[in-house]
C-alpha atoms as a PDB file:
ATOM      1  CA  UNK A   1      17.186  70.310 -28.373  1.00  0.00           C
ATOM      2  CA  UNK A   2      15.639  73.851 -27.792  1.00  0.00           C
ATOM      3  CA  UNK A   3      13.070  75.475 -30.545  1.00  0.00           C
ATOM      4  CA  UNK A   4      12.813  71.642 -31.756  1.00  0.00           C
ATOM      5  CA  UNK A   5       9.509  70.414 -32.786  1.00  0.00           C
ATOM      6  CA  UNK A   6       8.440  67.267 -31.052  1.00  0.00           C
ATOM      7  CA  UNK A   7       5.279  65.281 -32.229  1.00  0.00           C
ATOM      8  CA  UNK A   8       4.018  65.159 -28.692  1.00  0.00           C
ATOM      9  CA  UNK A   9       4.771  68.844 -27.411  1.00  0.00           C
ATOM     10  CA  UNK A  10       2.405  68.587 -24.211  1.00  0.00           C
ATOM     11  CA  UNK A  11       3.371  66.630 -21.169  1.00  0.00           C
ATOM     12  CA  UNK A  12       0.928  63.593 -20.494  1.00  0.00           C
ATOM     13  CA  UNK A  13       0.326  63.141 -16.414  1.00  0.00           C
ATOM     14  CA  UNK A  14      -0.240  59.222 -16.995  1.00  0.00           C
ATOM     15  CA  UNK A  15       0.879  59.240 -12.623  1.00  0.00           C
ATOM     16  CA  UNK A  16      -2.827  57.899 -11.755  1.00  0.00           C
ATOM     17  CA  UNK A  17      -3.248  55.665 -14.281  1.00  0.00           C
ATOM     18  CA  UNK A  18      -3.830  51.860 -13.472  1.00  0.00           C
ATOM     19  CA  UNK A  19      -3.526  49.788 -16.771  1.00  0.00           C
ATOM     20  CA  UNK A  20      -5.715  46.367 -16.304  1.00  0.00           C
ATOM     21  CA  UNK A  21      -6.991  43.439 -18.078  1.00  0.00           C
ATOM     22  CA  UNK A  22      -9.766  41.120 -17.868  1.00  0.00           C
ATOM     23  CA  UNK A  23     -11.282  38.393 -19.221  1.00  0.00           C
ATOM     24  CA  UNK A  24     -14.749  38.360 -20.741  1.00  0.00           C
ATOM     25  CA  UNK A  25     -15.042  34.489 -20.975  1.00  0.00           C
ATOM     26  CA  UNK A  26     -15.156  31.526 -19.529  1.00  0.00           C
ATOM     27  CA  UNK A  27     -12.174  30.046 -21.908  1.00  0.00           C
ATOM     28  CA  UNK A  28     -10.281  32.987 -21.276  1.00  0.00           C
ATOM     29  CA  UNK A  29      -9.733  34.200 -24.950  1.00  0.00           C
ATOM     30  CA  UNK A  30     -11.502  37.259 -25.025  1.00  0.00           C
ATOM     31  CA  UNK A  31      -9.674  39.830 -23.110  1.00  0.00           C
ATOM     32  CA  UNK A  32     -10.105  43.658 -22.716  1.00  0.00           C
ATOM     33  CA  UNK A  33      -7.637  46.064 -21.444  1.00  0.00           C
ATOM     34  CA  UNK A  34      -8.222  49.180 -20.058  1.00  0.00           C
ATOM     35  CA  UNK A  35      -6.591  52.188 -18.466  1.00  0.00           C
ATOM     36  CA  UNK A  36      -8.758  53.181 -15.222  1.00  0.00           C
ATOM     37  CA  UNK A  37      -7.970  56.604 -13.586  1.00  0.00           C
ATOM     38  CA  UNK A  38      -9.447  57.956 -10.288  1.00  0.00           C
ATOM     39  CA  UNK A  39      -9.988  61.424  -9.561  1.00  0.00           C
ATOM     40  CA  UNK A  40      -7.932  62.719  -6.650  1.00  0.00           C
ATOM     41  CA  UNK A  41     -10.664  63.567  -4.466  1.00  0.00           C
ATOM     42  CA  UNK A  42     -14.232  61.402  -4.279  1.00  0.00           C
ATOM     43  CA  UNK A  43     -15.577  60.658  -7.544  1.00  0.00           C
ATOM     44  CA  UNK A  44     -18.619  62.764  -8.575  1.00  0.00           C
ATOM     45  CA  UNK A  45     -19.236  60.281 -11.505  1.00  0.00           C
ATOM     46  CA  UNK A  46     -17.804  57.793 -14.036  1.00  0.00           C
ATOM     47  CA  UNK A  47     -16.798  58.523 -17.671  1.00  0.00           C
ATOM     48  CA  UNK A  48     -16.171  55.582 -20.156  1.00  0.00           C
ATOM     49  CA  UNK A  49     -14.034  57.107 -23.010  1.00  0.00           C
ATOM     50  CA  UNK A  50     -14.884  54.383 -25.893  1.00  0.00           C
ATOM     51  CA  UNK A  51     -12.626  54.857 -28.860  1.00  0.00           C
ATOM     52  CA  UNK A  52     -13.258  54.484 -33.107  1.00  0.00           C
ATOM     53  CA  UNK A  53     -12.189  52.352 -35.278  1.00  0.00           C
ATOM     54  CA  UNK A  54      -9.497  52.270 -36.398  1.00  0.00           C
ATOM     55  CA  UNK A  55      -8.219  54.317 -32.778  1.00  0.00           C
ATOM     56  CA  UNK A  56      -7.348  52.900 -29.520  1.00  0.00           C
ATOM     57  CA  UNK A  57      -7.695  54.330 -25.831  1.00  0.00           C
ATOM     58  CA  UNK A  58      -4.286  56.369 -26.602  1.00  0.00           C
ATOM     59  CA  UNK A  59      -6.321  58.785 -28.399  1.00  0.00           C
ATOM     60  CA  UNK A  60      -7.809  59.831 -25.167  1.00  0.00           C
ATOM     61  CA  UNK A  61      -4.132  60.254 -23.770  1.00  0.00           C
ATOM     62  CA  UNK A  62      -4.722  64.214 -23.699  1.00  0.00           C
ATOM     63  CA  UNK A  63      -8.218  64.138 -21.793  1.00  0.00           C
ATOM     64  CA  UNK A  64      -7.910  61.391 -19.445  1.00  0.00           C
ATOM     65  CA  UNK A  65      -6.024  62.949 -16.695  1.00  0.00           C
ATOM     66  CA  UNK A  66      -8.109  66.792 -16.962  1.00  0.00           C
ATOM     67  CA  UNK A  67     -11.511  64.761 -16.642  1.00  0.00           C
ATOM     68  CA  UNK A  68     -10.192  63.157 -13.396  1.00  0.00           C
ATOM     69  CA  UNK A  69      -8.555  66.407 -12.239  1.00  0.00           C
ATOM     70  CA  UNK A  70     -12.619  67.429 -12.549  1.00  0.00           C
ATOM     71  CA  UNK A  71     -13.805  64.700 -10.067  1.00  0.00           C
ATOM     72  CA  UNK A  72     -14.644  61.768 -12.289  1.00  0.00           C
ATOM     73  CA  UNK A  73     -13.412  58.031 -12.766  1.00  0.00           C
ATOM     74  CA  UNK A  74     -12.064  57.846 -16.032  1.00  0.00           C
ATOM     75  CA  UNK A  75     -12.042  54.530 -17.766  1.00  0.00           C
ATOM     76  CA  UNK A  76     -10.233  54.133 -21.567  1.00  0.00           C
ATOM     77  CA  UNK A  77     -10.553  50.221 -22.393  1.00  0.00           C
ATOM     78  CA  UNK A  78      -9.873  49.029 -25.579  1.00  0.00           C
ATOM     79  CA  UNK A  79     -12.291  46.850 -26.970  1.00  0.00           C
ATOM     80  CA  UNK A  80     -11.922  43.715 -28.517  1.00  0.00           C
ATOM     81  CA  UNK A  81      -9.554  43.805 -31.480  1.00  0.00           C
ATOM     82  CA  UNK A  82      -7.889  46.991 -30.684  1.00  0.00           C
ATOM     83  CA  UNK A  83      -4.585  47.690 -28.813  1.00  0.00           C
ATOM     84  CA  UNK A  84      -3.893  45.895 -26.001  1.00  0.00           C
ATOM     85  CA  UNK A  85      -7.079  43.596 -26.287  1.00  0.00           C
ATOM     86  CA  UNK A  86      -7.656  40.398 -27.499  1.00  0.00           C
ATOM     87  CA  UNK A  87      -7.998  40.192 -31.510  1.00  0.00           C
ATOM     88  CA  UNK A  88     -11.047  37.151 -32.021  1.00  0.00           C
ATOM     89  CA  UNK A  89     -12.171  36.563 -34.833  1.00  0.00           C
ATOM     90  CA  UNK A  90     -15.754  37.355 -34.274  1.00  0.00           C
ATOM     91  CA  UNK A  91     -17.200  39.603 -31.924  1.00  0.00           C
ATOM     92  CA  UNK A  92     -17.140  42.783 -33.358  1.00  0.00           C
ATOM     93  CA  UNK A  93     -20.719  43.797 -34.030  1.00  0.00           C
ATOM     94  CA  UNK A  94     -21.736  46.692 -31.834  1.00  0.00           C
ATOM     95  CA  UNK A  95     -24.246  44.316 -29.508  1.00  0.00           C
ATOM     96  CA  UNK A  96     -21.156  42.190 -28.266  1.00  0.00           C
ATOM     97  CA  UNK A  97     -18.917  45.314 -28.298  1.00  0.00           C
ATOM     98  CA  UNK A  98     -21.474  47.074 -25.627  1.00  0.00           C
ATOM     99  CA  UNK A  99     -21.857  43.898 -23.631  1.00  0.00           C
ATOM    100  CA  UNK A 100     -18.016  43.315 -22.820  1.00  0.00           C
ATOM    101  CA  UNK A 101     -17.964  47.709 -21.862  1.00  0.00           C
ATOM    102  CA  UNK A 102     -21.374  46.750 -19.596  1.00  0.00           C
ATOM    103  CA  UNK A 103     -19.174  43.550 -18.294  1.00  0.00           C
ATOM    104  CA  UNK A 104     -16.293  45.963 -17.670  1.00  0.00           C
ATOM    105  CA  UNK A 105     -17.605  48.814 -15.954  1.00  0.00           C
ATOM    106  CA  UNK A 106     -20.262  47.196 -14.025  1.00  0.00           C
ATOM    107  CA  UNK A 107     -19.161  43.606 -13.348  1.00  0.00           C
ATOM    108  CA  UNK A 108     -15.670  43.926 -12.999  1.00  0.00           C
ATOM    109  CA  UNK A 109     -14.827  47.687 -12.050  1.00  0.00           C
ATOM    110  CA  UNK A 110     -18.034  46.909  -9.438  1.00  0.00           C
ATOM    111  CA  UNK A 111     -19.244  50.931 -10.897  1.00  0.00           C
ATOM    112  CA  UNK A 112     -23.448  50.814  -9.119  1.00  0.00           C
ATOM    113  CA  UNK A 113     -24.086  54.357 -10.557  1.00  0.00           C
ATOM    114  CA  UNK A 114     -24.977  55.178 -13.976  1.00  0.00           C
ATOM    115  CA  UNK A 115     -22.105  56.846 -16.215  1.00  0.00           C
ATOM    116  CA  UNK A 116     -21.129  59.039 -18.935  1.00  0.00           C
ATOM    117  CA  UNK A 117     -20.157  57.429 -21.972  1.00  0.00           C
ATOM    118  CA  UNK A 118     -18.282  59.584 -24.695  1.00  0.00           C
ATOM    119  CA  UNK A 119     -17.104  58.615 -27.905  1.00  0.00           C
END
């Protein structure tokens, strides 16, 4: 309906986006997912977008796409106990939290360079 207000009025490109998951552990009950979005040229860097609390990686939604458009890998994970992530029931102070985003972008995204980290 024209001249009707929506609650999402700007158009989200989400065409690059590759939505993954991975595992953390051996036992296979800690798992992160992430959305991972590649610039459409060669990347001049990385950015890892890590959320708040209570937010998940959808309230990057707006920025994800314009920071690849500028040349960098974008990646949005959602750590544990948020979103599309496991939900453990320990594992949330900040030291763990960092070591499953180091495990991500380095281990399993195979990223050698350093990165920008916002949030």
């Amino acid at each position: 309906m024209a001249g009707r207000a929506t609650l999402n009025p700007v158009a989200i490109d989400d065409t690059r986006w590759e939505h993954g998951n991975v595992f953390l552990d051996a036992s296979r009950s800690i798992r992160l997912h992430y959305i991972d979005c590649l610039p459409p040229k060669p990347a001049v860097g990385a950015i890892l977008l890590v959320h708040g609390l209570p937010q998940t990686s959808y309230q990057f939604r707006h920025v994800i796409t314009p920071l690849s458009d500028a040349g960098y890998r974008v990646i949005a994970p959602d750590y544990r106990g948020a979103g599309e992530s496991s939900h453990p029931k320990t594992g949330f102070d900040k030291t763990t939290i960092a070591n499953d985003l180091h495990t991500l972008v380095y281990s399993v995204l195979g990223i050698k360079d350093k990165i920008h980290v916002i949030g």
